[in-house]
N, C-alpha and C. Protein backbone atom coordinates (compact mmCIF):
# COMPACT_ATOMS: atom_id res chain seq x y z
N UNK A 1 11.45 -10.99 3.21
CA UNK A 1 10.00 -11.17 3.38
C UNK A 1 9.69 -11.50 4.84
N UNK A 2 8.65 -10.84 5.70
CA UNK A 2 8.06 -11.44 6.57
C UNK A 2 7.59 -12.52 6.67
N UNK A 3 7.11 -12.67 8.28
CA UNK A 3 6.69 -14.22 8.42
C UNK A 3 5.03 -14.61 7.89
N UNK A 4 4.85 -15.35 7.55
CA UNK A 4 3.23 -16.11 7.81
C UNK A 4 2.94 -16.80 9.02
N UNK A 5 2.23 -16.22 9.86
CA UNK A 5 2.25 -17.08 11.32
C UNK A 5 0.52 -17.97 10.66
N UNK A 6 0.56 -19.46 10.58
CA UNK A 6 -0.57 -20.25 10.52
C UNK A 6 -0.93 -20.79 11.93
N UNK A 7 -2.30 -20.57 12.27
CA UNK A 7 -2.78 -20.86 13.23
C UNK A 7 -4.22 -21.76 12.93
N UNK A 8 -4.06 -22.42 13.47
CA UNK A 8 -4.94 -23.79 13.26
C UNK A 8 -4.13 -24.90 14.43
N UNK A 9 -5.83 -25.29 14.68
CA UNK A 9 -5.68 -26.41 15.62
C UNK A 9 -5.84 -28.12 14.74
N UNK A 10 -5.62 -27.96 13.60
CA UNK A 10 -5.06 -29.22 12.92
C UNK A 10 -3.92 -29.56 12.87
N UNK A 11 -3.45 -30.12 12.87
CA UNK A 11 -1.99 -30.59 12.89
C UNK A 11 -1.86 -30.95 11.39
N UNK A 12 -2.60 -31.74 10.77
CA UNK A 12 -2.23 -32.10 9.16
C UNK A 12 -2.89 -30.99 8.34
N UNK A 13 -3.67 -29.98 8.57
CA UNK A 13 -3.61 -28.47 7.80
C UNK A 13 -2.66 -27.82 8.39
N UNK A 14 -2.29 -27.69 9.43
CA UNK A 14 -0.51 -27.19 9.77
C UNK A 14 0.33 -27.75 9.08
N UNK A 15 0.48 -28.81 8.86
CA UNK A 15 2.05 -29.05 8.32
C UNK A 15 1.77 -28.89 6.86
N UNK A 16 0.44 -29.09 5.93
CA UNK A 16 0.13 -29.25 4.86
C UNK A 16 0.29 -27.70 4.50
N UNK A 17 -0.43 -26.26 5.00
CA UNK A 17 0.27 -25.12 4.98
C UNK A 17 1.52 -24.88 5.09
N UNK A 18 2.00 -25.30 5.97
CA UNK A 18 3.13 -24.66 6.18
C UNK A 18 4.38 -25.36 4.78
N UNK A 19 4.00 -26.99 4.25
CA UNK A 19 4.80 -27.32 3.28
C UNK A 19 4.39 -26.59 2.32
N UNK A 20 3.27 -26.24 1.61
CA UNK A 20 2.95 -25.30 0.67
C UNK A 20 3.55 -23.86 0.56
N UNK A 21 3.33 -23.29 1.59
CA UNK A 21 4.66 -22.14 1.75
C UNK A 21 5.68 -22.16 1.69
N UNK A 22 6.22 -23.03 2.44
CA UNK A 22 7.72 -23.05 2.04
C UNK A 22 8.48 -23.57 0.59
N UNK A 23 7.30 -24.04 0.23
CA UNK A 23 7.68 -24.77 -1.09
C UNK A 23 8.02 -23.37 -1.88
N UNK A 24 6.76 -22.19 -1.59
CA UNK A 24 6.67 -21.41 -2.57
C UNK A 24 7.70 -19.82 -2.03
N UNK A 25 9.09 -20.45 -0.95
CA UNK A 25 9.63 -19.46 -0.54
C UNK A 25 9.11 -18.16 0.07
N UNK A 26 8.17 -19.18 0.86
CA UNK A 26 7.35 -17.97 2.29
C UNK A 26 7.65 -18.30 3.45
N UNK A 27 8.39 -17.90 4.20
CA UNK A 27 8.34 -18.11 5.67
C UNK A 27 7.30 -18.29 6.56
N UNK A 28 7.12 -19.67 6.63
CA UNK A 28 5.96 -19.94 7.89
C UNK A 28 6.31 -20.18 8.76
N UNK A 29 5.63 -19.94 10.24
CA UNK A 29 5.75 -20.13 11.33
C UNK A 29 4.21 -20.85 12.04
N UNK A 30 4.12 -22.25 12.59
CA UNK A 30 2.67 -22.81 12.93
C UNK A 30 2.74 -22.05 14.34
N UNK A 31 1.33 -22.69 14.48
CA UNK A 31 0.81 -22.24 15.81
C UNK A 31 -0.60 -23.31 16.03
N UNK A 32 -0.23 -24.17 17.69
CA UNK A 32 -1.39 -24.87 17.54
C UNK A 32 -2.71 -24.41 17.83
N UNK A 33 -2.54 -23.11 18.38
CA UNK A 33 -3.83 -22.65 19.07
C UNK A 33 -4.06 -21.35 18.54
N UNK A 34 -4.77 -20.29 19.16
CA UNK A 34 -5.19 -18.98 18.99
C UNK A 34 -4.52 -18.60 20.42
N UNK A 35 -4.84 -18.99 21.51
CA UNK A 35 -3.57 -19.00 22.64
C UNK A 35 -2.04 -18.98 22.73
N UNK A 36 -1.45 -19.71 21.98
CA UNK A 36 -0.33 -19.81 22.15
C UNK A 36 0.19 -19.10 21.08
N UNK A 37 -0.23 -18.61 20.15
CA UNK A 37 -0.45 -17.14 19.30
C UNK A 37 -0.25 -16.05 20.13
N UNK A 38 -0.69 -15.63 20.73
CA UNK A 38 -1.35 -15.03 21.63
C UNK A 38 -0.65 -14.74 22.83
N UNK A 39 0.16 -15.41 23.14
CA UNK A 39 1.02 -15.27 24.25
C UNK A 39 2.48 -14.54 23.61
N UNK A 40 2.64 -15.06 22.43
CA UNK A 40 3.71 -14.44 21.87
C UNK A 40 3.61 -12.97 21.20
N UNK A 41 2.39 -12.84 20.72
CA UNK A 41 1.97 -11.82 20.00
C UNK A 41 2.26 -10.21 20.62
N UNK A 42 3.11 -9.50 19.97
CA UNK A 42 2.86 -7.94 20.29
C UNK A 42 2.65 -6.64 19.50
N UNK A 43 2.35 -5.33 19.56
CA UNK A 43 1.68 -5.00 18.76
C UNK A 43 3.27 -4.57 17.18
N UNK A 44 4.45 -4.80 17.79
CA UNK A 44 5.35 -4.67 16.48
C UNK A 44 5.31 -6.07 15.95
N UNK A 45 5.07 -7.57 16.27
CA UNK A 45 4.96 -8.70 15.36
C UNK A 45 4.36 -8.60 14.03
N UNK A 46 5.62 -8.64 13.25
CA UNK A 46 5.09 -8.03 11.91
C UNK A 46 5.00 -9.65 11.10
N UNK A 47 4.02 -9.64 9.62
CA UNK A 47 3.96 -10.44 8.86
C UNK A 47 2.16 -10.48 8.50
N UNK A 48 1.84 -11.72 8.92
CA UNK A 48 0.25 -11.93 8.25
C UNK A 48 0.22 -13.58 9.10
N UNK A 49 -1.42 -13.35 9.19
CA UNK A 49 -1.61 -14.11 9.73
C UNK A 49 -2.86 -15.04 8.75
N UNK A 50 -2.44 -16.51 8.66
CA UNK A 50 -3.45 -17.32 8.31
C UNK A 50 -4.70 -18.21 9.30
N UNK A 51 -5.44 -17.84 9.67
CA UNK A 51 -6.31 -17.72 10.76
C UNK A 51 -7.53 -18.58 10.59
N UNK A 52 -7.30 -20.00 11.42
CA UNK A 52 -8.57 -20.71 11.32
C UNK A 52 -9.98 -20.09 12.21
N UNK A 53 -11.34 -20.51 11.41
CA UNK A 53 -12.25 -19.54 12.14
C UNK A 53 -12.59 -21.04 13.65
N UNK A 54 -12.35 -21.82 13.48
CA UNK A 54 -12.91 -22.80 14.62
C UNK A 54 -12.22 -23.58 14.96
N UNK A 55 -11.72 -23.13 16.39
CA UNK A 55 -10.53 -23.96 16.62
C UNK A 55 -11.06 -24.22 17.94
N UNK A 56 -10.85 -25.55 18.87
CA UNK A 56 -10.55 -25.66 20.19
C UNK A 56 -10.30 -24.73 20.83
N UNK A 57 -10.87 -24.54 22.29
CA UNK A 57 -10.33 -23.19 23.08
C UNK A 57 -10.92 -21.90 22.13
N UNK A 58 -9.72 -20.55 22.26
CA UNK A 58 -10.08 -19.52 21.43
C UNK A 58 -10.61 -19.67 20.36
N UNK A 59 -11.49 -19.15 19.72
CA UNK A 59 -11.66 -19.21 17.96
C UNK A 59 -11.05 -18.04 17.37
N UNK A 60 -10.88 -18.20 15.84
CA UNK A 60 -10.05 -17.34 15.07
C UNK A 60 -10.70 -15.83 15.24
N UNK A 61 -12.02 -15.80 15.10
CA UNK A 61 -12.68 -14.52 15.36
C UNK A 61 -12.59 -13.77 16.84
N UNK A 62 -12.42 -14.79 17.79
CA UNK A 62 -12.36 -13.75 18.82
C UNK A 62 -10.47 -13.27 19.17
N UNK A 63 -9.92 -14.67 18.83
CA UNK A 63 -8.43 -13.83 18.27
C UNK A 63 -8.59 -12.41 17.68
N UNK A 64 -9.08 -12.32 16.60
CA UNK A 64 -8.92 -11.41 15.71
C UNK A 64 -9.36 -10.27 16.67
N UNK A 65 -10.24 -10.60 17.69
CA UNK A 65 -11.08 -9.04 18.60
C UNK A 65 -9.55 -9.04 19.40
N UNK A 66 -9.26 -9.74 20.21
CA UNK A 66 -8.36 -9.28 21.05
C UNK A 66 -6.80 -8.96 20.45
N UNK A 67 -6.79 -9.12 19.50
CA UNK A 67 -5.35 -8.78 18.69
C UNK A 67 -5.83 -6.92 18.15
N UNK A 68 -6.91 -6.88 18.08
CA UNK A 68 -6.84 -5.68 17.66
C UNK A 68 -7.19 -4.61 18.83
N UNK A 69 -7.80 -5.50 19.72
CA UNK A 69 -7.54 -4.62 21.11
C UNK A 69 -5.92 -4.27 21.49
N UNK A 70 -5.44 -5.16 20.89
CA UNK A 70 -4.32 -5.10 21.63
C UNK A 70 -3.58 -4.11 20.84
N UNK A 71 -3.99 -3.94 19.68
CA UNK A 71 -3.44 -2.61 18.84
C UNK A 71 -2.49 -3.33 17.46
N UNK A 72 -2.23 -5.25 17.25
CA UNK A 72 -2.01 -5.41 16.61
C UNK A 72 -2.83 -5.52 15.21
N UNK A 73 -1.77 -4.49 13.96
CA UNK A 73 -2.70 -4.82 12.89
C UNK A 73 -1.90 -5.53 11.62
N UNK A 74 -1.48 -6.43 11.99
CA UNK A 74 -1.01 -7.36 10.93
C UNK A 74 -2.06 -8.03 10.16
N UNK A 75 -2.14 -8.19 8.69
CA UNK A 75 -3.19 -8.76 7.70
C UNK A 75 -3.72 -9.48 8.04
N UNK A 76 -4.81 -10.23 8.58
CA UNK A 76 -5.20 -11.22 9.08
C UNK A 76 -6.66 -11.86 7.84
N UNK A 77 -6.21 -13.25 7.49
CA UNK A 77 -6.80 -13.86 6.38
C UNK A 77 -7.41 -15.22 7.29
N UNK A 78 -8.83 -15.17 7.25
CA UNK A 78 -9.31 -15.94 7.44
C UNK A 78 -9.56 -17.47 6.96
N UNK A 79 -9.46 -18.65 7.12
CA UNK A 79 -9.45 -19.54 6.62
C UNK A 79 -10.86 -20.54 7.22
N UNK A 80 -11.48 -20.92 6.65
CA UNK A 80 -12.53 -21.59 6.96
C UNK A 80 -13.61 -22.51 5.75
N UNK A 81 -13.78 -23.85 6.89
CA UNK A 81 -14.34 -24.92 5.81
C UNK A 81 -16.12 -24.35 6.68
N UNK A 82 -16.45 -23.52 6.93
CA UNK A 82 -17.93 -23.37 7.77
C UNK A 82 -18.46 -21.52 7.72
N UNK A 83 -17.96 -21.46 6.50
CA UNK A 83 -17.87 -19.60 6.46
C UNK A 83 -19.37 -19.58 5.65
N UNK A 84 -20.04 -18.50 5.81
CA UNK A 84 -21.18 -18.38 5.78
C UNK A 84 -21.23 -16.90 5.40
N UNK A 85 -22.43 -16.01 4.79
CA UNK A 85 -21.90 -14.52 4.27
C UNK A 85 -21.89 -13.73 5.69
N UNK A 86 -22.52 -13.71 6.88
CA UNK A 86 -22.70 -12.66 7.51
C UNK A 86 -21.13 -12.56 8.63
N UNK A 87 -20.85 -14.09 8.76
CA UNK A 87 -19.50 -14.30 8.97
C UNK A 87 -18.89 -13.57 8.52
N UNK A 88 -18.78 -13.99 7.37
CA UNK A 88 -17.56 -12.87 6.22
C UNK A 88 -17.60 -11.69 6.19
N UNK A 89 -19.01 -10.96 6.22
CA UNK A 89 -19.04 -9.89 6.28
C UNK A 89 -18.44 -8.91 7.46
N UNK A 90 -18.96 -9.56 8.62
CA UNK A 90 -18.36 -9.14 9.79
C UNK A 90 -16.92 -8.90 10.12
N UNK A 91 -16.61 -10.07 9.69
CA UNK A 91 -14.85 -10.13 9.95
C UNK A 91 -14.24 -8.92 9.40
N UNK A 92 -14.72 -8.70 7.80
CA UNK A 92 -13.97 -7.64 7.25
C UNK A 92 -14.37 -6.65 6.73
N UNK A 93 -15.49 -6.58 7.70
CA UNK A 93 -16.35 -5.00 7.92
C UNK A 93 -15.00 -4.81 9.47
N UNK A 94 -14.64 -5.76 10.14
CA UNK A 94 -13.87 -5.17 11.26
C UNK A 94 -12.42 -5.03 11.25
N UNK A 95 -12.26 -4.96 9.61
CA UNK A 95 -10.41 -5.31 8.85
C UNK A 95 -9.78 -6.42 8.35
N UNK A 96 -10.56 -7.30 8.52
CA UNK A 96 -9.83 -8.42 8.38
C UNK A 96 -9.40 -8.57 6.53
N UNK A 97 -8.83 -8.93 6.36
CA UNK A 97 -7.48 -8.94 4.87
C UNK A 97 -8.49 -9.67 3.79
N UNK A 98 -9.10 -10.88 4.20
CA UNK A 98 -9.34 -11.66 3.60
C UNK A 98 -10.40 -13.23 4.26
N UNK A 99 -10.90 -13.78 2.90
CA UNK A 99 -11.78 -14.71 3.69
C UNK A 99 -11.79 -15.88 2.67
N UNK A 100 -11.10 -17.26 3.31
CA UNK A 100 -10.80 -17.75 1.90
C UNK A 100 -11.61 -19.29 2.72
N UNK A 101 -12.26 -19.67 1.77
CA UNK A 101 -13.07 -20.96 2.18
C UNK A 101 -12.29 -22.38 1.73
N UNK A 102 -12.43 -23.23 2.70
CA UNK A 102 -12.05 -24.12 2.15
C UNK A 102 -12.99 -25.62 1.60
N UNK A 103 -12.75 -26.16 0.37
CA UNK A 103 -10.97 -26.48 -0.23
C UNK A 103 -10.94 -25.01 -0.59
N UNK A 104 -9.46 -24.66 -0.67
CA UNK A 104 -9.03 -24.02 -1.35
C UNK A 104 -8.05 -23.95 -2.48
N UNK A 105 -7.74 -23.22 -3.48
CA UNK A 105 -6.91 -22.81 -4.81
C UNK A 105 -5.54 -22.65 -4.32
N UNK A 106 -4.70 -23.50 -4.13
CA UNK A 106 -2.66 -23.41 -3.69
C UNK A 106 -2.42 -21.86 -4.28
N UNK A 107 -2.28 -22.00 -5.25
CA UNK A 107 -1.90 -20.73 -6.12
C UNK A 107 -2.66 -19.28 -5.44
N UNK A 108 -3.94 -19.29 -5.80
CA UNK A 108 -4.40 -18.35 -5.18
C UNK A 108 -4.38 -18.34 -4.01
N UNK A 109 -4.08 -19.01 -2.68
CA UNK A 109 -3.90 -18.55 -1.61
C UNK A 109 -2.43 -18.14 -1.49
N UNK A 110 -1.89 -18.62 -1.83
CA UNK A 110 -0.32 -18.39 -1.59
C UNK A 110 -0.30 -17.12 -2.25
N UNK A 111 -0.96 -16.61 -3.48
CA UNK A 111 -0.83 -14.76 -4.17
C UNK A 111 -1.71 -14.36 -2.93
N UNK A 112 -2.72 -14.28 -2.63
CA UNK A 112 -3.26 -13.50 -1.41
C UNK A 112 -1.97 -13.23 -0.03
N UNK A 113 -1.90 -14.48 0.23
CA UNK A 113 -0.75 -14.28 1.70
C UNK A 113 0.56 -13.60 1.02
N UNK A 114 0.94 -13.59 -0.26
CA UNK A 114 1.99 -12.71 -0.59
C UNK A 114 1.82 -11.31 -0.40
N UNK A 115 0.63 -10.93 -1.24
CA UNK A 115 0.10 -9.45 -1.30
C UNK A 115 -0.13 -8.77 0.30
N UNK A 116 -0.50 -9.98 0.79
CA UNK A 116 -0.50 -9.37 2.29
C UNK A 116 0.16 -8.76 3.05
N UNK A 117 1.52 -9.83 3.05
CA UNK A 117 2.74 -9.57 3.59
C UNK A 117 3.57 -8.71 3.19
N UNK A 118 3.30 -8.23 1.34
CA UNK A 118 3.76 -7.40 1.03
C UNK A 118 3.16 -6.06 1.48
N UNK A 119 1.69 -6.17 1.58
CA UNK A 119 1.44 -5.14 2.25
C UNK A 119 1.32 -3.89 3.95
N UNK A 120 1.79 -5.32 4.54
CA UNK A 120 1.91 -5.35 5.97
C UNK A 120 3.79 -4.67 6.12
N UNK A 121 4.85 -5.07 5.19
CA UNK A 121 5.77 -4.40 4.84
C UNK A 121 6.12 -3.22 4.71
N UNK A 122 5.06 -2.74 3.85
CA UNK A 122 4.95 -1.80 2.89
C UNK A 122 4.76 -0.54 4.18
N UNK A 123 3.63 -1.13 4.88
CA UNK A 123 2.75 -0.03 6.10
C UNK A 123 4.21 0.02 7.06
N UNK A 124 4.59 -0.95 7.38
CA UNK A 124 5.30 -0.53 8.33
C UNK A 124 6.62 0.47 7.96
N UNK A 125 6.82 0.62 6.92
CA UNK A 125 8.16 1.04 6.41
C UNK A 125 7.61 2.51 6.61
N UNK A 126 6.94 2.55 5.70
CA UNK A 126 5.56 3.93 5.76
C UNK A 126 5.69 4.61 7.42
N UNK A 127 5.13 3.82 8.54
CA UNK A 127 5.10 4.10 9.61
C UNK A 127 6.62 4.31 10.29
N UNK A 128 7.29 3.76 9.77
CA UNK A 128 8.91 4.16 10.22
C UNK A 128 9.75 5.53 9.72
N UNK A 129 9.16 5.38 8.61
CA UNK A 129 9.73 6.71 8.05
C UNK A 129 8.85 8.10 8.28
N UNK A 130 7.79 8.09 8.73
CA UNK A 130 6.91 9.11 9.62
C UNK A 130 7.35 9.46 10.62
N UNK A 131 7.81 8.16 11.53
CA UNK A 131 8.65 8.31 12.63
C UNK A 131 9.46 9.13 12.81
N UNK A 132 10.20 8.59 11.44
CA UNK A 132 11.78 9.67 11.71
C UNK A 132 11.39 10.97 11.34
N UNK A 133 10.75 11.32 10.64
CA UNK A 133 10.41 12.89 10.35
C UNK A 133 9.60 13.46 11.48
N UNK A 134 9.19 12.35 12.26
CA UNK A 134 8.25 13.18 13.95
C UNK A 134 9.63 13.76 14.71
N UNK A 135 10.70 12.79 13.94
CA UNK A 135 11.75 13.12 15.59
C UNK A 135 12.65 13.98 15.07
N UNK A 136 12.52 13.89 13.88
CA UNK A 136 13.67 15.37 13.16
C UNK A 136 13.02 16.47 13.57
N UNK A 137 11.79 16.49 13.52
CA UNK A 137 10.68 18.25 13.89
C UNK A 137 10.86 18.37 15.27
N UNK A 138 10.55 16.80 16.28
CA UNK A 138 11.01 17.53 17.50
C UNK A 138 12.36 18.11 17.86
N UNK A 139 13.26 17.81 16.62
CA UNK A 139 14.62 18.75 17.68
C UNK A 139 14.65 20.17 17.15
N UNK A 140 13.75 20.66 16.11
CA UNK A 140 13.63 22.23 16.02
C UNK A 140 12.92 23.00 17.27
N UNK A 141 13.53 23.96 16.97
CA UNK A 141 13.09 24.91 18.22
C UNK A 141 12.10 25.56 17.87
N UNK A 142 10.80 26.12 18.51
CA UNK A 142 9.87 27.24 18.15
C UNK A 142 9.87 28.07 17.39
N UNK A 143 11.35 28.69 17.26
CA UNK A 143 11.26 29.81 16.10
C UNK A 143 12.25 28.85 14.70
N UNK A 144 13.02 28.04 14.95
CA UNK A 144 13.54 27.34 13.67
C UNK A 144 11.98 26.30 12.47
N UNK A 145 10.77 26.50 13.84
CA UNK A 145 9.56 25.83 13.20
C UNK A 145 8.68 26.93 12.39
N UNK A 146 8.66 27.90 12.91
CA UNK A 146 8.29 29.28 12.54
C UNK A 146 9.00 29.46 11.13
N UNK A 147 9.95 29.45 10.93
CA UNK A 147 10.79 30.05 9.83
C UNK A 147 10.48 28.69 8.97
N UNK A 148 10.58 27.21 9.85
CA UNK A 148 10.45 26.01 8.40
C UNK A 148 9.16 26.67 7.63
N UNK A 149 7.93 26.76 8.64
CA UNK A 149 6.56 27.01 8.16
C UNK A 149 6.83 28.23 6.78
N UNK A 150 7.19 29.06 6.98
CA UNK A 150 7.43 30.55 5.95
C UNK A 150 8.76 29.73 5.04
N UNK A 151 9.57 29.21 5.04
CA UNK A 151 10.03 28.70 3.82
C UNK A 151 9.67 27.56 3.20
N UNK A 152 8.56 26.95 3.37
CA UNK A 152 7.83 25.79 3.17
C UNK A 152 6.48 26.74 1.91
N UNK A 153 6.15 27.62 2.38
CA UNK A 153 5.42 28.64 1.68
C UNK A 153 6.04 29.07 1.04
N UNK A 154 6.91 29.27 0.92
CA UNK A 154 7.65 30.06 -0.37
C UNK A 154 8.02 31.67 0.16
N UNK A 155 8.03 32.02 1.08
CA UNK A 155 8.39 32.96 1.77
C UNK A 155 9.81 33.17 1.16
N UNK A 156 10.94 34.63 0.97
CA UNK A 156 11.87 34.91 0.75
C UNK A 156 12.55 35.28 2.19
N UNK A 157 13.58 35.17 2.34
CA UNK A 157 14.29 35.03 4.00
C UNK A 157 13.92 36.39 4.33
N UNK A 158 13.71 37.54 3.03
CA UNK A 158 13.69 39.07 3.51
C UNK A 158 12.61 39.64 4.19
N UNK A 159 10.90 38.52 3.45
CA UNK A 159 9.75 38.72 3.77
C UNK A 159 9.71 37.93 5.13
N UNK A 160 10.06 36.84 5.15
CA UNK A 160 10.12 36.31 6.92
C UNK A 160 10.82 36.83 8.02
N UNK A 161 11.94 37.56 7.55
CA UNK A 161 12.26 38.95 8.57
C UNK A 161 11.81 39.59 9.22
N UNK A 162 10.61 39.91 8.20
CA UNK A 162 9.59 41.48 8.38
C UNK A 162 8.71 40.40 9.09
N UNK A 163 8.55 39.28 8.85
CA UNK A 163 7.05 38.32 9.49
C UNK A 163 7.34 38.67 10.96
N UNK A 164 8.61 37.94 10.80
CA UNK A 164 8.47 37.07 12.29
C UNK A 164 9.36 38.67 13.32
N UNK A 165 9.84 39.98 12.72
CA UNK A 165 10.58 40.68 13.27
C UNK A 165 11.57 40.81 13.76
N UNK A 166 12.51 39.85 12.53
CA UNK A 166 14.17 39.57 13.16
C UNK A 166 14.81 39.61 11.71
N UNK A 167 16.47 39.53 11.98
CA UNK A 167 16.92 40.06 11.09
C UNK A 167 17.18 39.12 9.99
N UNK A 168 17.70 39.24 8.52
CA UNK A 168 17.77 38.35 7.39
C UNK A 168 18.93 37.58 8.39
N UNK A 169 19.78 38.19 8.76
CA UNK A 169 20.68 37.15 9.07
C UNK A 169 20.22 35.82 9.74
N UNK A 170 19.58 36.25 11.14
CA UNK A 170 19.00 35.33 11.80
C UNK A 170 18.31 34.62 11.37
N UNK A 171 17.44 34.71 10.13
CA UNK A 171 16.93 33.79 9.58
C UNK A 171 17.27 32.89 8.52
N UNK A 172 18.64 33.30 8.29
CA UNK A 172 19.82 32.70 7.35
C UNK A 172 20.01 31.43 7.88
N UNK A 173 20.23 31.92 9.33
CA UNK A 173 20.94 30.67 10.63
C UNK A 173 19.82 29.82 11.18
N UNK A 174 18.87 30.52 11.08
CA UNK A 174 17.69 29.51 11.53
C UNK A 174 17.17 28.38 10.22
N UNK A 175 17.40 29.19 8.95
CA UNK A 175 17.08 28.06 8.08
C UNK A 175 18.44 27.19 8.05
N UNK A 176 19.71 27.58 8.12
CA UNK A 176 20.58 26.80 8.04
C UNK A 176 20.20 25.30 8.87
N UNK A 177 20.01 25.99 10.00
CA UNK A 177 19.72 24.57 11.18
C UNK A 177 18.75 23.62 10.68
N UNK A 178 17.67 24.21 10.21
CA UNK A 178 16.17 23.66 9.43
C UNK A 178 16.79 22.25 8.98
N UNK A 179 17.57 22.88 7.80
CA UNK A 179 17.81 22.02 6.69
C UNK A 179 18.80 21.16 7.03
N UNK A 180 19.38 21.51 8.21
CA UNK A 180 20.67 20.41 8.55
C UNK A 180 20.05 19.26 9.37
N UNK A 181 18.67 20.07 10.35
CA UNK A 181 18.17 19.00 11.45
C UNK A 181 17.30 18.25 10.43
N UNK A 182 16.50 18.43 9.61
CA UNK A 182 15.75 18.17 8.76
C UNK A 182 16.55 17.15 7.50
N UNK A 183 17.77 17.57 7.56
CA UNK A 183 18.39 16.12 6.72
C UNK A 183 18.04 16.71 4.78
N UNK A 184 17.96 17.74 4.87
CA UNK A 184 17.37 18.28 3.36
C UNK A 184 18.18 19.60 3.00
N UNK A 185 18.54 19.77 1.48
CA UNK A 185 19.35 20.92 0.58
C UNK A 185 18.20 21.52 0.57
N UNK A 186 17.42 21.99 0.43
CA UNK A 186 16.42 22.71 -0.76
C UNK A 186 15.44 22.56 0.11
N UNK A 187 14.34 24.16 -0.53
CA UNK A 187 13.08 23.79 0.29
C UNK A 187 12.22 23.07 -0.30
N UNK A 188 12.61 22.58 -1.53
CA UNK A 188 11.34 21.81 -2.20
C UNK A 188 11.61 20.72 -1.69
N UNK A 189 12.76 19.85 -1.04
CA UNK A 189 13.03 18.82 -0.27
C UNK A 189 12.57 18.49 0.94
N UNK A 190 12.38 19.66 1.61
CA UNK A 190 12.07 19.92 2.72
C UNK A 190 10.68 19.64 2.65
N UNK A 191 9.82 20.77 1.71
CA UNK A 191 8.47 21.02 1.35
C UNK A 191 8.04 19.38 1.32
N UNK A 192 8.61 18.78 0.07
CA UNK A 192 8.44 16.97 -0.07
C UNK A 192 8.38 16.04 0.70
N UNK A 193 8.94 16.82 1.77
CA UNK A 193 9.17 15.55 3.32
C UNK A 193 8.24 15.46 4.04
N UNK A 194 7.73 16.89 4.03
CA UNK A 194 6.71 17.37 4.98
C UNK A 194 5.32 16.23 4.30
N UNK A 195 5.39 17.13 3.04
CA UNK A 195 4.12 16.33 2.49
C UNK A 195 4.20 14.97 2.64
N UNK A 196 5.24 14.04 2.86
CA UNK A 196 5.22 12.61 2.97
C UNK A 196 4.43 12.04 4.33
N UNK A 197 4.47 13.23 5.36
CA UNK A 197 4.25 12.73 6.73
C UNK A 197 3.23 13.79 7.00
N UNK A 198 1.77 13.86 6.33
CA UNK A 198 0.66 14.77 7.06
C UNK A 198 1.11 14.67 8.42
N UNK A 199 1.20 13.54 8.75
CA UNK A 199 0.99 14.06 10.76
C UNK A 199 2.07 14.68 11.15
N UNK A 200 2.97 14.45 10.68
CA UNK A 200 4.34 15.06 11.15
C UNK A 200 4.08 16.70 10.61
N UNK A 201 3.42 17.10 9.17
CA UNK A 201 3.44 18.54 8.75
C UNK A 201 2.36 19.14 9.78
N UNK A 202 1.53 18.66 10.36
CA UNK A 202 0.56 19.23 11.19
C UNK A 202 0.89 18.97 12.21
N UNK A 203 1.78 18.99 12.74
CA UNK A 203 2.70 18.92 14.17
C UNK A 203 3.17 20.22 14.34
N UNK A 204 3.86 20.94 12.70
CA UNK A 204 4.29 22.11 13.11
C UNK A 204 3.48 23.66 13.65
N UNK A 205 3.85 24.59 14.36
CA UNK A 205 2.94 25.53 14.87
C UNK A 205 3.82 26.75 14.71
N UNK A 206 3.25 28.02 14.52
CA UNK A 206 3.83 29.14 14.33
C UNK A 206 3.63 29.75 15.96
């Protein structure tokens, strides 16, 4: 499981979070400021963030602007004893995960920051494995992308012959490579991969 980074400029809602988490086998990490957050913060710091809205110095909301300038999008759950609707609305009209007032419900905050983290997991794994299918397509060559495209369609090696104006053989050897750089038996494997990574299938060009 990822981390919970709590940020609050209380010291006894810091330690009082952070014992509640750990009680419930979540990794927390405090933070006294929105600054010193902030200094550490980059856009791969993965987990969720529990985010006071009024703190000394920075506040949680303008954190939240410059973290997403910065391109980080880790869950970010608002915490606040002074939340008001247009507040709320704002925050997560601009992404924000969540908006939990305080007092708050142990139980139910601790299932929110789970779901979070599970979901902040979830994206990145997602985004890693896109990755690797961006960098398997870049090592095909122009015409080994040509031939994926026509056996991805259902093309027969005899009709992509006549397509592309080369011989069955050559296109024997060009799918051979396909499926070896591509990490896949079969074109329905192939076909399946593609579909996993729109951006990566619309990368390819005839």
């Amino acid at each position: 499981m990822t981390t919970l980074h709590i940020i609050d400029d209380d010291e006894a809602i810091r330690d009082a979070l952070s014992w509640l988490f750990q009680s419930r086998n979540v990794p927390a990490r405090c933070w006294p400021s929105a600054e010193a957050f902030l200094e550490s913060c980059t856009p791969q710091t993965a987990g969720c963030l529990l985010l006071d809205v009024r703190m000394e110095g920075m506040g949680g909301l303008e954190l939240f602007d410059r973290l997403q300038d910065l391109g980080c999008r880790m869950p970010v759950i608002f915490l606040t004893g002074h939340a008001d609707v247009p507040m709320a609305v704002a925050a997560l009209k601009k992404g924000a995960r969540d908006f939990v007032e305080k007092p708050f419900n142990d139980n139910e905050l601790v299932d929110r920051v789970i779901e979070a983290l599970a979901f902040d997991a979830g994206q990145r794994e997602r985004e890693a494995g896109q990755a690797g299918i961006s960098a398997r397509l870049a090592t095909l060559t122009h015409r080994e992308r040509q031939v994926m495209e026509l056996v991805v369609a259902g093309r027969l090696n005899k009709v992509i012959a006549d397509e592309l104006g080369i011989s069955m053989r050559t296109v024997e050897v060009h799918r051979a490579h396909v499926f070896e750089k591509m990490r896949v038996k079969t074109a329905v494997e192939l076909a399946r991969l593609l579909a996993a990574s729109g951006e990566a299938a619309a990368g390819t060009t005839r």
